[in-house]
Protein backbone atom coordinates (compact mmCIF):
# COMPACT_ATOMS: atom_id res chain seq x y z
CA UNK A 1 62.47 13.80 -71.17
CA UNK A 2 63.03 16.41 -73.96
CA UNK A 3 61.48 19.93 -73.44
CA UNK A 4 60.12 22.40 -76.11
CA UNK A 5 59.80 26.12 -75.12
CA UNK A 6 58.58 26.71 -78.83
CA UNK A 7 56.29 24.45 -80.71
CA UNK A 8 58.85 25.03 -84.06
CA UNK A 9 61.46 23.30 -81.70
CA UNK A 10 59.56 19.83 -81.86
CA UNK A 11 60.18 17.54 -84.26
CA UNK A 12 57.55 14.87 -83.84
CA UNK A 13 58.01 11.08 -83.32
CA UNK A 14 56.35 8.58 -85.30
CA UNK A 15 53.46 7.81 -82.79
CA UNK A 16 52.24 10.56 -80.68
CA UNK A 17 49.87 10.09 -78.07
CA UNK A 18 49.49 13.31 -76.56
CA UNK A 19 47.77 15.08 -73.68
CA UNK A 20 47.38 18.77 -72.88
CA UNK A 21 46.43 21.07 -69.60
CA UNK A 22 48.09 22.87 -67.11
CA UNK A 23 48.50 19.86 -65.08
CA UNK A 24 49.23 22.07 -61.46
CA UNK A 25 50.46 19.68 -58.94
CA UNK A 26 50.69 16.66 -60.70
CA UNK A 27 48.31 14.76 -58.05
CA UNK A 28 46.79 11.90 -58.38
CA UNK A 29 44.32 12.41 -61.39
CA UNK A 30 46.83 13.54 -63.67
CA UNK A 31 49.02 10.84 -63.30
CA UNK A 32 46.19 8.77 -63.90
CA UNK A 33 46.19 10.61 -67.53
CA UNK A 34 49.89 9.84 -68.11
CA UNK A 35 49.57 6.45 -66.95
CA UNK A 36 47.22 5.84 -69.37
CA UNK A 37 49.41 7.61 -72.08
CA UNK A 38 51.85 5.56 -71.50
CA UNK A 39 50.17 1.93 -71.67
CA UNK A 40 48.61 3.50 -75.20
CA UNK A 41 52.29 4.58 -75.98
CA UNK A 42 53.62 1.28 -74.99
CA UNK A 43 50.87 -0.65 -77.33
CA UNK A 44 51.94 1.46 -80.07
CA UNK A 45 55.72 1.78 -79.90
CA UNK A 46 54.76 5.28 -79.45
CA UNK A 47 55.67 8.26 -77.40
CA UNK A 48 54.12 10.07 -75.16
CA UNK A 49 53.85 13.90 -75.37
CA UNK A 50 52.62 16.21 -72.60
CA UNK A 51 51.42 20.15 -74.29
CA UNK A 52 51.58 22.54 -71.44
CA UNK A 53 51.12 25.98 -70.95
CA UNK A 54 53.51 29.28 -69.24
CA UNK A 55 52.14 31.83 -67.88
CA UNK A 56 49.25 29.71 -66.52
CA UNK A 57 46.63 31.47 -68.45
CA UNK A 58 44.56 32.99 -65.71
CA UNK A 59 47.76 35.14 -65.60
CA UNK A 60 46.92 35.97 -69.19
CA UNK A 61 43.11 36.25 -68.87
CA UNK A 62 42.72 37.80 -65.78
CA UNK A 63 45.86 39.94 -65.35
CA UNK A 64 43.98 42.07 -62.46
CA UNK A 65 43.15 38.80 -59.96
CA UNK A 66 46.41 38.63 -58.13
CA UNK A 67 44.98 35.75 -56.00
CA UNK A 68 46.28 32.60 -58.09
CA UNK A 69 48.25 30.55 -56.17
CA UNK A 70 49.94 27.43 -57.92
CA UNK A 71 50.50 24.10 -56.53
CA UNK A 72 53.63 23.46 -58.26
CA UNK A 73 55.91 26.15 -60.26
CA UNK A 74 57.09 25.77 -63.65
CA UNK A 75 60.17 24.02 -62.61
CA UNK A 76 59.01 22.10 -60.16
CA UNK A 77 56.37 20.53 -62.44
CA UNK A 78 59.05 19.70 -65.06
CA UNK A 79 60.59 17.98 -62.69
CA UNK A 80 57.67 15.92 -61.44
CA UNK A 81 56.79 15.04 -65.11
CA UNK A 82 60.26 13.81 -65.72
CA UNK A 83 60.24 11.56 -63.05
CA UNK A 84 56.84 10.12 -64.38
CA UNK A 85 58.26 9.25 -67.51
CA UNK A 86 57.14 11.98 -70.06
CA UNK A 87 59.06 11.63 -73.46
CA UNK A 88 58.08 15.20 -74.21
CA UNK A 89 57.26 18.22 -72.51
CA UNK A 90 56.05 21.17 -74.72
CA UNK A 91 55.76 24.35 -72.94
CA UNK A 92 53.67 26.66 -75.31
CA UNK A 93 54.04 30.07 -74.72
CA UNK A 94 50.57 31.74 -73.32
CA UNK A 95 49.55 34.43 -74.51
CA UNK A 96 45.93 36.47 -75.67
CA UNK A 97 46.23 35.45 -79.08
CA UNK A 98 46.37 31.50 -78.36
CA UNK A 99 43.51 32.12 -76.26
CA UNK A 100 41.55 33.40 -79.05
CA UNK A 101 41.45 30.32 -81.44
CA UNK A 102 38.90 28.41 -81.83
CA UNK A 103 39.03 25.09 -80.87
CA UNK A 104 39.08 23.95 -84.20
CA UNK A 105 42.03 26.45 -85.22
CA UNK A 106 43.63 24.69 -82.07
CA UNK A 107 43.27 20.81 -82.70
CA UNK A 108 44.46 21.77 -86.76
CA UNK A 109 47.19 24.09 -86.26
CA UNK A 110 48.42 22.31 -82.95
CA UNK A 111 47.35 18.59 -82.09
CA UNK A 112 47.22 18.32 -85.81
CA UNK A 113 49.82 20.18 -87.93
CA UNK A 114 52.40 21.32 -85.78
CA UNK A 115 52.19 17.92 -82.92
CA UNK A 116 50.68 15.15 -85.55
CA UNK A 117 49.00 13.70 -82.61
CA UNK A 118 48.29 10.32 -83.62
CA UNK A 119 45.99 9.50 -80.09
CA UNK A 120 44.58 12.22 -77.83
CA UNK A 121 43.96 11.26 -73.94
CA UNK A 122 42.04 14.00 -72.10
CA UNK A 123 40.16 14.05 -68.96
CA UNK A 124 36.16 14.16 -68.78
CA UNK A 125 35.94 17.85 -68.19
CA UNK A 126 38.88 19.26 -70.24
CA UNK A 127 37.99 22.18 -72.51
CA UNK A 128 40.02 24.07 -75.04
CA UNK A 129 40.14 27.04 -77.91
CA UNK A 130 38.79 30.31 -77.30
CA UNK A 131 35.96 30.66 -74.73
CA UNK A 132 36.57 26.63 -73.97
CA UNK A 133 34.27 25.92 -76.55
CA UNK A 134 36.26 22.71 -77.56
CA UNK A 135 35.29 19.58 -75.35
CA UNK A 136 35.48 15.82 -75.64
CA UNK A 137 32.42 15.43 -77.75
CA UNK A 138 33.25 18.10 -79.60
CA UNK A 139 36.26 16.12 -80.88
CA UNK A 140 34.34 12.94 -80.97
CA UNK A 141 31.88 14.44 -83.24
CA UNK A 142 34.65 15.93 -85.76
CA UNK A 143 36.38 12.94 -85.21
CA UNK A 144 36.65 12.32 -89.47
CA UNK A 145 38.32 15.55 -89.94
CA UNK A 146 41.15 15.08 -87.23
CA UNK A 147 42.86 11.97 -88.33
CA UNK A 148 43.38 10.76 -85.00
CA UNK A 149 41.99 8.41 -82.38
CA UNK A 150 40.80 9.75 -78.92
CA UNK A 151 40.22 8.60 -75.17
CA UNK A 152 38.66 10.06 -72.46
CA UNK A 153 39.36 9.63 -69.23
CA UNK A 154 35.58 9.16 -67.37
CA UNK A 155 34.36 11.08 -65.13
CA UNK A 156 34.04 7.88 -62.93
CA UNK A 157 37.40 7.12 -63.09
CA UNK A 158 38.48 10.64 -62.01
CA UNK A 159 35.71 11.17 -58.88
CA UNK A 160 36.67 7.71 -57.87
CA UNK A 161 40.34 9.65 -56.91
CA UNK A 162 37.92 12.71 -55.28
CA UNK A 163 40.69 14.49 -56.28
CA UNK A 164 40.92 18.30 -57.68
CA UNK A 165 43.88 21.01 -57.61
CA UNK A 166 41.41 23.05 -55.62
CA UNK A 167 40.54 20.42 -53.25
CA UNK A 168 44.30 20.14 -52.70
CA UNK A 169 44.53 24.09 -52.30
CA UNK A 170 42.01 24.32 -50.07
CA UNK A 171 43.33 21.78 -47.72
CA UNK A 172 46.67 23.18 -47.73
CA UNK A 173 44.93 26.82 -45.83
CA UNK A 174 43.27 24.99 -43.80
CA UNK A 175 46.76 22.84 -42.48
CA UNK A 176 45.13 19.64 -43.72
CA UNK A 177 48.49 18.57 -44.97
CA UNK A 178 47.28 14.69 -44.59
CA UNK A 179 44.47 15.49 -47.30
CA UNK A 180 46.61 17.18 -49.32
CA UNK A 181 49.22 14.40 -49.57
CA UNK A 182 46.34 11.68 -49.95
CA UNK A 183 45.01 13.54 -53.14
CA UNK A 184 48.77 14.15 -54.40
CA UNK A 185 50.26 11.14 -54.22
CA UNK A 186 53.25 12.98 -52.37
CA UNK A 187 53.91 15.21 -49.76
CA UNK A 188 53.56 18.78 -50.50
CA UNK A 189 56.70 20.73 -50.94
CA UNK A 190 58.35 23.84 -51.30
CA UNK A 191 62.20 24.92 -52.47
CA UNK A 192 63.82 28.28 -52.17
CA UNK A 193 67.13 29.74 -51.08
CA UNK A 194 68.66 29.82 -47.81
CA UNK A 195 69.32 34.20 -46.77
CA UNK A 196 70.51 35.67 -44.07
CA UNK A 197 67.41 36.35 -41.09
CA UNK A 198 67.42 38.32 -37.96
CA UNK A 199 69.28 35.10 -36.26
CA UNK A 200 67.03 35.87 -33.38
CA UNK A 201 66.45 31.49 -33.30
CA UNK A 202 70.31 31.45 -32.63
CA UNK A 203 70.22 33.16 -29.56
CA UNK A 204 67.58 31.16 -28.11
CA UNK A 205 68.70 27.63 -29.49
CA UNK A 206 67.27 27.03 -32.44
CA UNK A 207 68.94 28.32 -35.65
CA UNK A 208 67.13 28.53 -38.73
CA UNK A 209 67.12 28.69 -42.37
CA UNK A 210 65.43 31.64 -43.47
CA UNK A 211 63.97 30.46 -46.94
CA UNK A 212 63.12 32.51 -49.99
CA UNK A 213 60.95 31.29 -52.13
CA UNK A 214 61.26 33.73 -55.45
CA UNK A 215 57.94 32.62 -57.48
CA UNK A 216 55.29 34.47 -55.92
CA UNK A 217 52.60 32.47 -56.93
CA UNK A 218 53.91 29.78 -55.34
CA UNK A 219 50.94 28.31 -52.51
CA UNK A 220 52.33 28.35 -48.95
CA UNK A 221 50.01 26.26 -46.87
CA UNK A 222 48.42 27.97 -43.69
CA UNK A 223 50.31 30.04 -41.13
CA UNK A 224 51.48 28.03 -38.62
CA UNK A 225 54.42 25.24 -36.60
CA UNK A 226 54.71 22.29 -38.85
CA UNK A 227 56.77 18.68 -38.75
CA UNK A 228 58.95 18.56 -42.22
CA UNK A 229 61.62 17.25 -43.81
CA UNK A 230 64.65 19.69 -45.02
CA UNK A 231 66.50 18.53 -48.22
CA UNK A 232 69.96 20.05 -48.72
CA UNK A 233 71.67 18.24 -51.79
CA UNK A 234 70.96 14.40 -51.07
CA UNK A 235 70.89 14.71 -47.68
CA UNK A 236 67.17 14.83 -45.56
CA UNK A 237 66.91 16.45 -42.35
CA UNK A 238 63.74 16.04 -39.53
CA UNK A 239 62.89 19.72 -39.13
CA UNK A 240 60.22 22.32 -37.63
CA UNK A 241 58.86 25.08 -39.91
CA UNK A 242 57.54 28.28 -39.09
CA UNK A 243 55.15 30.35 -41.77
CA UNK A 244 53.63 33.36 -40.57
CA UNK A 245 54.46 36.91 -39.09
CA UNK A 246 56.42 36.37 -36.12
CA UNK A 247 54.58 38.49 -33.69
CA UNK A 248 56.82 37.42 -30.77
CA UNK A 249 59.25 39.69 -32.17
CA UNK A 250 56.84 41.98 -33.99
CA UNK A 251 57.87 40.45 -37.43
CA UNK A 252 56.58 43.12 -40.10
CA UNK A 253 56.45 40.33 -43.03
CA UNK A 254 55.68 36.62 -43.63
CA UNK A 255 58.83 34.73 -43.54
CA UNK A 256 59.54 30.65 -44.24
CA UNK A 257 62.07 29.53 -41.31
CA UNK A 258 63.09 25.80 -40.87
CA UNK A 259 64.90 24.66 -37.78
CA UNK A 260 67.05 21.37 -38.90
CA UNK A 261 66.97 18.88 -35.76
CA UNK A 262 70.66 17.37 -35.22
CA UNK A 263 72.28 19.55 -37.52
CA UNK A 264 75.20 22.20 -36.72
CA UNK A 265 76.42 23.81 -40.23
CA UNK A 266 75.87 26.68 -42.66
CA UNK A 267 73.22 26.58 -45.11
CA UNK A 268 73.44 30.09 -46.60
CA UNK A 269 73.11 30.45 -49.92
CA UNK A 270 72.26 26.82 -50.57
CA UNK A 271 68.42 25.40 -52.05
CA UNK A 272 66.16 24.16 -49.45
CA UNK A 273 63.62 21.21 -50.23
CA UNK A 274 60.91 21.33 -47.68
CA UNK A 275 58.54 18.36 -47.56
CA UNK A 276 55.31 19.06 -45.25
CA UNK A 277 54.52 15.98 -43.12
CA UNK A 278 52.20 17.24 -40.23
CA UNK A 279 50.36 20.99 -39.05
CA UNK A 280 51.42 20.91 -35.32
CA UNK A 281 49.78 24.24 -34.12
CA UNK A 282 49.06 27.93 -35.26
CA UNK A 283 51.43 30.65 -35.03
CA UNK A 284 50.76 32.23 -31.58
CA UNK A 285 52.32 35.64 -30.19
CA UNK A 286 54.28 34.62 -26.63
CA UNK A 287 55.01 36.49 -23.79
CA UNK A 288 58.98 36.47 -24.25
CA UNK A 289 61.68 34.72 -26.13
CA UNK A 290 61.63 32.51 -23.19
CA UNK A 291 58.50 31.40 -23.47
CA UNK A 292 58.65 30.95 -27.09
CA UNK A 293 61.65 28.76 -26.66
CA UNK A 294 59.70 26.72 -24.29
CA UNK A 295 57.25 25.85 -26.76
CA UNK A 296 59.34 25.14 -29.55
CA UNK A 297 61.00 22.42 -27.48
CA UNK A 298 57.46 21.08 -27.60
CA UNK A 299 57.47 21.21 -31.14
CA UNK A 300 60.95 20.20 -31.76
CA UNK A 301 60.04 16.55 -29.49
CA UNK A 302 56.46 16.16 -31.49
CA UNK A 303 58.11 16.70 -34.72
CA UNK A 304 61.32 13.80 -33.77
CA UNK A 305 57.82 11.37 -33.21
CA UNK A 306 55.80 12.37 -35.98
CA UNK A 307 58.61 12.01 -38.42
């Protein structure tokens, strides 16, 4: 996959068939959009291109709402794309004054000039160009002053999925991680870096990786215990996570702490991959360490048979 941080960067193939939206998560009804762009790239000898967006424009818009969480961040998306076969990956800059074209100035200067989009797939309820006035019949209806063919993906086809980024977001703080993976195609996951903690798991028996994740709008699903699997490198470890506060030791901030079943070595410093299988409780505040201990025994032996 090649990948444009500038739209002057992109030299056009031949045959473009081209989609565009923020595409958070990459679940199920997106990759219904680039499956289809790729069976009309396929017919065509064409290629497919993908017109994203960063910052995701609600960052832009609404600069004051600091309560957008995102399913996926901007690398791990590029990743997820890549692995579905994208040819091309634009990633057009955001910013007030693209937000201000019209939707005509948009599909000329953009999907027409600058991407020669050849075929446009967009979903049923996609909208675009300043106040997003631009829509599918919109296009349809301009159609002889585009130059370019057009499919919509119904709204049948999509609500026969059920699946939205916010039904996926919502399921994630409430635990549902089943839901969430259902409507993803995937289980939901996380990466950051492994820092030093307070090593307080150590002295109990059960060492963990302290994780950082650095994008702050990053979602992290409810507080609670869950059954995961750890990624260092290539290898995948069965693992309990912890989200939340810590009150057993009067935690003053959230933290992300894996425990890696069957594993004795030093992750510090080193990416984490953490793939949510199952919510096993809530975070609870316990009498002592020994009592805590006690229960995560629990958890470690339900996590071994979930996973």
């Amino acid at each position: 996959m090649k990948i444009y941080h500038q739209l002057a960067d992109f030299h056009p193939p031949q045959y473009s068939v081209v989609t565009s939206g923020t595409f958070d998560g990459v679940h199920l009804g997106h990759q219904k959009i680039l499956g289809r762009l790729k069976e009309l790239a396929a017919r065509k000898q064409g290629e497919t291109v993908l017109l994203t967006y960063w910052p995701h424009p609600r960052l832009i818009l609404q600069p004051e709402d600091n309560s957008l969480r995102l399913l996926t961040t901007l690398t791990e998306k590029v990743k997820l794309l890549e692995e579905l076969g994208v040819d091309h990956l634009i990633i057009l800059p955001f910013t007030k004054e693209l937000s201000q074209m019209s939707s005509e100035e948009f599909i000329r200067e953009i999907l027409v000039e600058k991407v020669q989009t050849k075929t446009l797939v967009i979903g049923y309820d996609h909208k675009f160009g300043k106040n997003r006035e631009g829509s599918f019949e919109y296009l349809k209806s301009h159609s002889h002053l585009f130059g370019f063919d057009m499919e919509e993906i119904s709204r049948q086809d999509v609500d026969d999925l059920a699946v939205s980024s916010t039904k996926i977001r919502t399921a994630l703080a409430q635990g549902d991680i089943s839901t969430a993976s259902k409507y993803l195609g995937r289980p939901y996951f996380l990466s950051g870096q492994v820092v030093k903690g307070q090593q307080i798991g150590r002295s109990i028996g059960f060492p963990t990786a302290n994780i950082q994740v650095v994008d702050k709008y990053k979602l992290l699903p409810r507080d609670g215990a869950y059954a995961v699997y750890a990624e260092v490198g290539a290898i995948r470890y069965k693992a309990i996570l912890n989200i939340g506060d810590r009150p057993t030791v009067d935690g003053k901030k959230k933290t992300i702490e894996a425990h890696l079943i069957d594993f004795d070595g030093d992750v510090y410093g080193q990416e984490l991959s953490i793939h949510f299988q199952e919510f096993l409780r809530e975070e609870e505040r316990f009498e002592n360490l020994d009592a805590l201990k006690n229960q995560l025994v629990i958890d470690r032996e339900r996590a071994i048979f979930i996973l």
